[in-house]
N, C-alpha and C. Protein backbone atom coordinates (compact mmCIF):
# COMPACT_ATOMS: atom_id res chain seq x y z
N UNK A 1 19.89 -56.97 -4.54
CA UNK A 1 19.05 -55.94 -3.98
C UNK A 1 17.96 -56.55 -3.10
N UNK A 2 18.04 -58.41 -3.08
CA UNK A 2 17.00 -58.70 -2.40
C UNK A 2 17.36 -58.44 -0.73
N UNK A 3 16.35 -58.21 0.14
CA UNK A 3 17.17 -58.41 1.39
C UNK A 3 15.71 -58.70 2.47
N UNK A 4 15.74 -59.28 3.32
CA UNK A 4 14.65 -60.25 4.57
C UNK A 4 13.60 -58.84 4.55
N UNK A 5 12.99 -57.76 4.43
CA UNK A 5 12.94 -56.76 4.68
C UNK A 5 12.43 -56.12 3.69
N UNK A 6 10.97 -56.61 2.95
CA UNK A 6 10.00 -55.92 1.73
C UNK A 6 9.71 -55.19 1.62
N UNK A 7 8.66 -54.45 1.22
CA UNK A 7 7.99 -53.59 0.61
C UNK A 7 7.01 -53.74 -0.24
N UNK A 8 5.75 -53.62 0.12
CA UNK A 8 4.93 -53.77 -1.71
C UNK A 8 4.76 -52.05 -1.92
N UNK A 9 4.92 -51.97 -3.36
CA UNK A 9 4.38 -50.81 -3.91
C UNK A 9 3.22 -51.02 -4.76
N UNK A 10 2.23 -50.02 -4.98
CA UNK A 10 1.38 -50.03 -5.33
C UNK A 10 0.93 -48.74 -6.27
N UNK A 11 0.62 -48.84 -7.57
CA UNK A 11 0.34 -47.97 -8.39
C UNK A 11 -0.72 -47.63 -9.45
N UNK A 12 -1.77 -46.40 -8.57
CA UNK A 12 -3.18 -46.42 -8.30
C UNK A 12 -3.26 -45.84 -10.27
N UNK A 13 -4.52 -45.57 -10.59
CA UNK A 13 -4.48 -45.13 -11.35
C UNK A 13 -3.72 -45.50 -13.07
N UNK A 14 -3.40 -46.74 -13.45
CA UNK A 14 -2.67 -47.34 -14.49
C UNK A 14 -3.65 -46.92 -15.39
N UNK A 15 -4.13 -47.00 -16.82
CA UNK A 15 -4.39 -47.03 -17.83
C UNK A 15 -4.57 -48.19 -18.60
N UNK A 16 -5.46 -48.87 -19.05
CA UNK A 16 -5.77 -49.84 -19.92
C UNK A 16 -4.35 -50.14 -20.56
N UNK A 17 -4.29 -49.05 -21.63
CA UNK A 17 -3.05 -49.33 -22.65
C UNK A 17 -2.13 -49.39 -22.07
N UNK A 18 -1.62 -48.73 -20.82
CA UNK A 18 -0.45 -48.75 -19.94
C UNK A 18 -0.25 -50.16 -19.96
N UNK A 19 -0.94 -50.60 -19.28
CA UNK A 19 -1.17 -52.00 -18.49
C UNK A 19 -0.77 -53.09 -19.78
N UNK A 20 -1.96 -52.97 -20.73
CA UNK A 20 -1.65 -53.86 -21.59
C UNK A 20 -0.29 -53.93 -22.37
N UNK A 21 0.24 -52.54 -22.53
CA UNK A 21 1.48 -52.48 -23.44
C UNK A 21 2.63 -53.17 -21.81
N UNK A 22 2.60 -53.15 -20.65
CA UNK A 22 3.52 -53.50 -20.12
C UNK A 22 3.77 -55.15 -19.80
N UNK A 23 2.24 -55.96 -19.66
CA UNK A 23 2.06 -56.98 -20.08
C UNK A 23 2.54 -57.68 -21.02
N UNK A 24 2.62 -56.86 -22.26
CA UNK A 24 3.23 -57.71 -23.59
C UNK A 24 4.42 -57.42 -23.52
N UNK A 25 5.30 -56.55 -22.88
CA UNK A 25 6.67 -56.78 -22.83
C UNK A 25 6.88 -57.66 -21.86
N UNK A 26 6.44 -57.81 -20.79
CA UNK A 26 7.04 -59.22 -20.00
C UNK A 26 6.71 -60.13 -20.43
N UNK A 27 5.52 -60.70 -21.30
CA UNK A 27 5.33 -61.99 -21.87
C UNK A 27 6.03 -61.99 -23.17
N UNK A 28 6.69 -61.13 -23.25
CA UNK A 28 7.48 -61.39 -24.59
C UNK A 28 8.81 -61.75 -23.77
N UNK A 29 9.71 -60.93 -22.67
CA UNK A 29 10.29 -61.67 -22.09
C UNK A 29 10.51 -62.56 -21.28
N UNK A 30 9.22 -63.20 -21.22
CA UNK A 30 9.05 -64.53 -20.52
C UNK A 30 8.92 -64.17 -18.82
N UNK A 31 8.69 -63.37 -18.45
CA UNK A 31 8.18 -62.95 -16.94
C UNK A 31 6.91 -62.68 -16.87
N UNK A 32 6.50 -62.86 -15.67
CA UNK A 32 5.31 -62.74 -15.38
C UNK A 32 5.12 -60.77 -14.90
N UNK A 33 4.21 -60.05 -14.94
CA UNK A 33 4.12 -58.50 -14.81
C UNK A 33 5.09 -58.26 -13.95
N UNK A 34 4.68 -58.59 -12.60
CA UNK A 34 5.46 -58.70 -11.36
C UNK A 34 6.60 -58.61 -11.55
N UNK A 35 7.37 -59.68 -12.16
CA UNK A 35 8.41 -59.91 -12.28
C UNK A 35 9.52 -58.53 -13.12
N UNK A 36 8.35 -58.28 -14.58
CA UNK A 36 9.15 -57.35 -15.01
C UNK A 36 9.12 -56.13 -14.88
N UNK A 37 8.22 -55.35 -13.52
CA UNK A 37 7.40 -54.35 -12.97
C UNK A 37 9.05 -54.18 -11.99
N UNK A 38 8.90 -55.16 -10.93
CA UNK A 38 10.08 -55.50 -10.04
C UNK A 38 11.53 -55.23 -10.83
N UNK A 39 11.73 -55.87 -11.85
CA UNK A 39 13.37 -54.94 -12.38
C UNK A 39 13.14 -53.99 -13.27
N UNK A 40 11.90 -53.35 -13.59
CA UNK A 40 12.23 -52.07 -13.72
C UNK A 40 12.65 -51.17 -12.90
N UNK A 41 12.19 -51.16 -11.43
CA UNK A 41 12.18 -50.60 -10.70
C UNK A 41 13.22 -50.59 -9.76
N UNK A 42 13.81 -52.10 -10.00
CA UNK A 42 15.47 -52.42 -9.42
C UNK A 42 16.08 -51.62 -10.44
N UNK A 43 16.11 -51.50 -11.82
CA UNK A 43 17.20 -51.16 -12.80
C UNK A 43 16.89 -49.79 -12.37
N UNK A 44 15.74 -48.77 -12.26
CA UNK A 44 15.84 -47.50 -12.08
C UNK A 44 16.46 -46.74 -10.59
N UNK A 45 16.59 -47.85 -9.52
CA UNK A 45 17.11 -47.87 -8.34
C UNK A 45 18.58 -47.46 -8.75
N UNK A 46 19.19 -48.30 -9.10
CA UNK A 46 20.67 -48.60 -9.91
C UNK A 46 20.96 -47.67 -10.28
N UNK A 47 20.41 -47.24 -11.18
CA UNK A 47 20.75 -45.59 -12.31
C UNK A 47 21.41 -44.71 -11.18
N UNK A 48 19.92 -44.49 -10.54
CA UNK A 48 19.63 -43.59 -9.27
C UNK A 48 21.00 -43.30 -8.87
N UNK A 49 21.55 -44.85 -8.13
CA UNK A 49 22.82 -44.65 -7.48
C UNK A 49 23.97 -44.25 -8.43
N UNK A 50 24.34 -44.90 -9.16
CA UNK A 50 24.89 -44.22 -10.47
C UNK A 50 25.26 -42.72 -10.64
N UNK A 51 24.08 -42.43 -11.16
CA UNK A 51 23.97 -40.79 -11.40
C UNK A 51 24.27 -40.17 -9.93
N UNK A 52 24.42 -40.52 -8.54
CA UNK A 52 24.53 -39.57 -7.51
C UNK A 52 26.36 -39.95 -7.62
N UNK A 53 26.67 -41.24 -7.77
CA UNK A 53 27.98 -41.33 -7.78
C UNK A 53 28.95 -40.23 -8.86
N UNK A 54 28.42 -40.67 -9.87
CA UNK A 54 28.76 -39.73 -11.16
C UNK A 54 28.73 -38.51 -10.44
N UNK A 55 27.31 -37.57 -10.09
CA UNK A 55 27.58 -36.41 -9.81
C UNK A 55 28.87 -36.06 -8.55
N UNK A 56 29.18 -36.97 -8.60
CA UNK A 56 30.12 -36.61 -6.99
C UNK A 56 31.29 -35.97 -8.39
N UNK A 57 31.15 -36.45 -9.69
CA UNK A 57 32.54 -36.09 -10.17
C UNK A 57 32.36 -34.68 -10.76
N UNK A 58 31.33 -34.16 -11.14
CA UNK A 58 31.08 -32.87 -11.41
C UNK A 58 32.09 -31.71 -10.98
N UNK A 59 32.55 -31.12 -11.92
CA UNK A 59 33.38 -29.80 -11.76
C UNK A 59 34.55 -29.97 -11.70
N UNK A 60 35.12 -31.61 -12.18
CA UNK A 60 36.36 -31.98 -11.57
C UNK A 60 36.98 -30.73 -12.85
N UNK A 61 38.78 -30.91 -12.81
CA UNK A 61 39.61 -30.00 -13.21
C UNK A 61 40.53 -30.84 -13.85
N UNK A 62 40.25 -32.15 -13.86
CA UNK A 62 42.15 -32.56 -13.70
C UNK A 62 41.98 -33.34 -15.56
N UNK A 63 41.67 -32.73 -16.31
CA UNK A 63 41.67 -33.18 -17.84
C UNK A 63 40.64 -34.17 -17.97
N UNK A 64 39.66 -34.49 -17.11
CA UNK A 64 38.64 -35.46 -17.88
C UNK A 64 37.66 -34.88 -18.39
N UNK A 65 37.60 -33.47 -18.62
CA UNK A 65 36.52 -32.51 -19.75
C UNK A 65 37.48 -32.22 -20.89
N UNK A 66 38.78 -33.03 -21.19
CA UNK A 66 39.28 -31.62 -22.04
C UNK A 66 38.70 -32.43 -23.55
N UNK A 67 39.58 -32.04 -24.75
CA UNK A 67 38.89 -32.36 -25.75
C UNK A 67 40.21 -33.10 -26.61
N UNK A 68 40.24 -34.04 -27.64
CA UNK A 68 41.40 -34.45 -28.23
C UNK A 68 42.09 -34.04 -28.45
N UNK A 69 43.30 -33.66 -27.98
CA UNK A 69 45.20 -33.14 -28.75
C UNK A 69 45.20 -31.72 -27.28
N UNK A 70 43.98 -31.73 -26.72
CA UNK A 70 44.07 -30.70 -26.07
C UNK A 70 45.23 -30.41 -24.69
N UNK A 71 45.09 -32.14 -24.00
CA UNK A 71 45.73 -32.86 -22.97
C UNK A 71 47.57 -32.64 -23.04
N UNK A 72 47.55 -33.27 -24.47
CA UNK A 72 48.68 -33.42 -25.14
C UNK A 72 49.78 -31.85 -25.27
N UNK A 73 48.41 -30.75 -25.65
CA UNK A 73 49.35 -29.60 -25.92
C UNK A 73 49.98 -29.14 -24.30
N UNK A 74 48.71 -29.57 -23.50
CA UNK A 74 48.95 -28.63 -22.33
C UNK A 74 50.23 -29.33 -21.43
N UNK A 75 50.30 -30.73 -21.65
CA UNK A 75 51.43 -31.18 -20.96
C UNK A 75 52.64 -30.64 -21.61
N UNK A 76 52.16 -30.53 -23.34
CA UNK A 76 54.17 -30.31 -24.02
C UNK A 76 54.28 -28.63 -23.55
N UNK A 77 53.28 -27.88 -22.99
CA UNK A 77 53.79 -26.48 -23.05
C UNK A 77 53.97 -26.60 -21.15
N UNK A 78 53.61 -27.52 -20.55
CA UNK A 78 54.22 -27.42 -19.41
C UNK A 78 55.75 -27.93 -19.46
N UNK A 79 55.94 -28.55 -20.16
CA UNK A 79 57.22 -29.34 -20.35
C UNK A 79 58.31 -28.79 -21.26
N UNK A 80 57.43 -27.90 -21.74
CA UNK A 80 58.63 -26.88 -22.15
C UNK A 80 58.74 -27.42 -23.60
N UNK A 81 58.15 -28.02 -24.39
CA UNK A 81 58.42 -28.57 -25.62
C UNK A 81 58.10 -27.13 -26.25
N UNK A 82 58.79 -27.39 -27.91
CA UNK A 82 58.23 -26.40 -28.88
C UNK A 82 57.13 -26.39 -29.32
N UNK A 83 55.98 -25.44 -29.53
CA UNK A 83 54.74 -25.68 -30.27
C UNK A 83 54.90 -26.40 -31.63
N UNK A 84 53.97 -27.47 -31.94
CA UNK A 84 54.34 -28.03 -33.11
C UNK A 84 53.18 -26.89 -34.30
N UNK A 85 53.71 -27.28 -35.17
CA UNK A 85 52.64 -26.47 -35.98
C UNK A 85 51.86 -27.72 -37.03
N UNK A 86 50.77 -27.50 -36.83
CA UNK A 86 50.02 -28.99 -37.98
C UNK A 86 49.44 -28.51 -39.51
C-alpha cells in the first residue's frame, strides 16, 4: 500500500485515555504509535475494499444463500430423483 505519493493525516481532538490506551498497545507490540496508528488505518483501508468487493455479490441466486441438504434436494427434484423420506 506504500507508494512515492503520501499523505499525513492528522487527528484533532484525541483524549488522554485514547492516546494512552493506544500507546500501550503499540508498545506492547513493539511499534512505535506511528507505526501502529499507520496499520490500523492500512488494515481498515483493506476491509473497506473487501466489503465493496463482497457487496458486488449481494442478491446473488445461484445456491450460495441456501441452507444444508437444501442444494442437494433441489438438484435431486430437478433430476427427477424420488423424494427421500428421513
Amino acid at each position: 500500500m506504500h507508494n512515492a505519493c503520501m499523505v499525513a493525516l492528522q487527528i484533532r481532538d484525541v483524549s488522554d485515555d485514547v492516546r494512552d490506551a493506544l500507546v500501550a498497545q503499540a508498545k506492547a507490540r513493539g511499534q512505535s504509535l506511528q507505526a501502529y496508528l499507520l496499520e490500523l488505518v492500512e488494515t481498515q483501508a483493506v476491509r473497506l475494499c473487501n466489503t465493496a468487493v463482497l457487496d458486488g455479490f449481494a442478491g446473488r441466486s445461484d445456491g450460495t444463500r441456501s441452507v444444508p441438504g437444501e442444494t442437494a434436494a433441489e438438484l435431486a427434484e430437478q433430476r427427477g430423483y424420488p423424494e427421500r423420506v428421513a
